[in-house]
Protein backbone atom coordinates (compact mmCIF):
# COMPACT_ATOMS: atom_id res chain seq x y z
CA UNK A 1 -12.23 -17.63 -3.58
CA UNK A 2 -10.86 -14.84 -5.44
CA UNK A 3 -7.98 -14.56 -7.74
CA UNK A 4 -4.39 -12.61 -6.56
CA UNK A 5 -5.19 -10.40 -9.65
CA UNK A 6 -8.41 -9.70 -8.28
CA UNK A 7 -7.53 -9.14 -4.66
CA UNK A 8 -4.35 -6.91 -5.72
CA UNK A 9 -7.09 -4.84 -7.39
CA UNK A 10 -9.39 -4.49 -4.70
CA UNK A 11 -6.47 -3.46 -2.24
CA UNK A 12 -5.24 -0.39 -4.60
CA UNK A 13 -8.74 0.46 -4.84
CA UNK A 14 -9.10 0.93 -1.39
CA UNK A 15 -5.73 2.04 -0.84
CA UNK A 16 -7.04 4.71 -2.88
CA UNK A 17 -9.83 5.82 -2.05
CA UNK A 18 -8.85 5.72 1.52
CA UNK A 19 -5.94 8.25 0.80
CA UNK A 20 -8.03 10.75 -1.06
CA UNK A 21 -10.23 11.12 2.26
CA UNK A 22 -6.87 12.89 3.41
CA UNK A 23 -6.44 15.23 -0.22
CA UNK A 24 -3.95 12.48 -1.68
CA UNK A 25 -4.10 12.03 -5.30
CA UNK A 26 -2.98 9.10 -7.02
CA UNK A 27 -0.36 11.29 -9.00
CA UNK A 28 1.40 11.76 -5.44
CA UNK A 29 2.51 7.89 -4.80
CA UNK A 30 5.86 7.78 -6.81
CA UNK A 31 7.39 4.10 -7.77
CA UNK A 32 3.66 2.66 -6.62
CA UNK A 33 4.23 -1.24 -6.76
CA UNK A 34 2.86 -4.63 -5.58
CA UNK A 35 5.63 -5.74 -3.27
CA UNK A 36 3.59 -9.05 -1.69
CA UNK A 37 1.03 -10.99 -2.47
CA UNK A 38 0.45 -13.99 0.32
CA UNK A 39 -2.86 -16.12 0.94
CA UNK A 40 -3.61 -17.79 3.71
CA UNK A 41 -4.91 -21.06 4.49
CA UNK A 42 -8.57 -19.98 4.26
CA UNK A 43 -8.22 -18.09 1.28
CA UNK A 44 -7.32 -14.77 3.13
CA UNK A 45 -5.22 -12.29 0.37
CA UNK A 46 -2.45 -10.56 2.18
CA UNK A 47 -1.59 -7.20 -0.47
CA UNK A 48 1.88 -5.08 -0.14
CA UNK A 49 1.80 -2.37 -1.60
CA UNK A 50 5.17 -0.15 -1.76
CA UNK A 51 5.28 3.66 -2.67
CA UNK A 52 6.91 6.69 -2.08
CA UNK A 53 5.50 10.19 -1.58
CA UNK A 54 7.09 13.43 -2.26
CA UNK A 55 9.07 15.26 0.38
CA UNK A 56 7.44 17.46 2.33
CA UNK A 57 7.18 21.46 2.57
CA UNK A 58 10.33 20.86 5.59
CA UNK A 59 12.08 18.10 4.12
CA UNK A 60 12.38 19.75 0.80
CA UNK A 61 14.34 22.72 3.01
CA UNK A 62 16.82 20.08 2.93
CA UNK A 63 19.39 19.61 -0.12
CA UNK A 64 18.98 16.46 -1.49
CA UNK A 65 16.31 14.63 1.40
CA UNK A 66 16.09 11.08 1.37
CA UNK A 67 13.00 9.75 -0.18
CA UNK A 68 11.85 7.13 2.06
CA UNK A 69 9.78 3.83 0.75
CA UNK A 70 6.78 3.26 2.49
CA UNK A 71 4.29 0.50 2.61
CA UNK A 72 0.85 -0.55 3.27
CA UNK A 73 -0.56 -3.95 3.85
CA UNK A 74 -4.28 -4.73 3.15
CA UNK A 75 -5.97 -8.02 3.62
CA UNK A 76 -8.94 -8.78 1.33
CA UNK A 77 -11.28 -11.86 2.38
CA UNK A 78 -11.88 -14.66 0.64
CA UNK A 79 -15.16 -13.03 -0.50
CA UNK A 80 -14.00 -9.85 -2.08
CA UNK A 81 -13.90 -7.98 0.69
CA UNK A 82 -11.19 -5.60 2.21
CA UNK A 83 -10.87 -6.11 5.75
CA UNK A 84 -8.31 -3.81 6.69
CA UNK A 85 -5.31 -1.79 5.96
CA UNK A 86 -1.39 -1.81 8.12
CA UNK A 87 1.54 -0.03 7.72
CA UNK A 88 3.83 -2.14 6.11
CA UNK A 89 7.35 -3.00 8.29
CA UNK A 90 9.98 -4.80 6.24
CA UNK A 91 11.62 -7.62 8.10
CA UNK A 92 15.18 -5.85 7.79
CA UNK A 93 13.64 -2.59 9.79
CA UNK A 94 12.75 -4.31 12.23
């Protein structure tokens, strides 16, 4: 099984790269953090990762637009592998 370290590095890695497929740099995600870090039973890694992104070309029409956190949950396997990638929903916006 791999380490929380490890798996919190393979999930921004593929946060990443994923992300730049669309033209996102890593210099966009403002206040990037590790919010969660949960294994299963099996040795399943369950990565939160918490950002914000700039306001867009409409929202910045706006004076002063709220900057809204966002988040992204990827699952690495016991084996090193990423095995997919959520949007993030905090319990209290539910």
């Amino acid at each position: 099984m791999i380490s929380a370290k490890e798996a919190a590095k393979k999930a921004l890695d593929y946060f990443f790269e994923m992300n730049a497929l669309v033209g996102l740099t890593k210099e966009e995600f403002k206040n990037l953090m590790i919010d969660e870090v949960d294994a299963d039973d099996d040795g399943t890694w369950v990565i939160t990762i918490g950002y914000e992104l700039p306001p867009s070309m409409s929202e910045q029409i706006i004076e002063n637009p709220v900057v809204k956190r966002q988040y992204r949950k990827i699952t690495v396997g016991n084996d090193g592998q990423v095995k997919g990638m959520r949007i993030g929903i905090l319990a209290n916006e539910e």
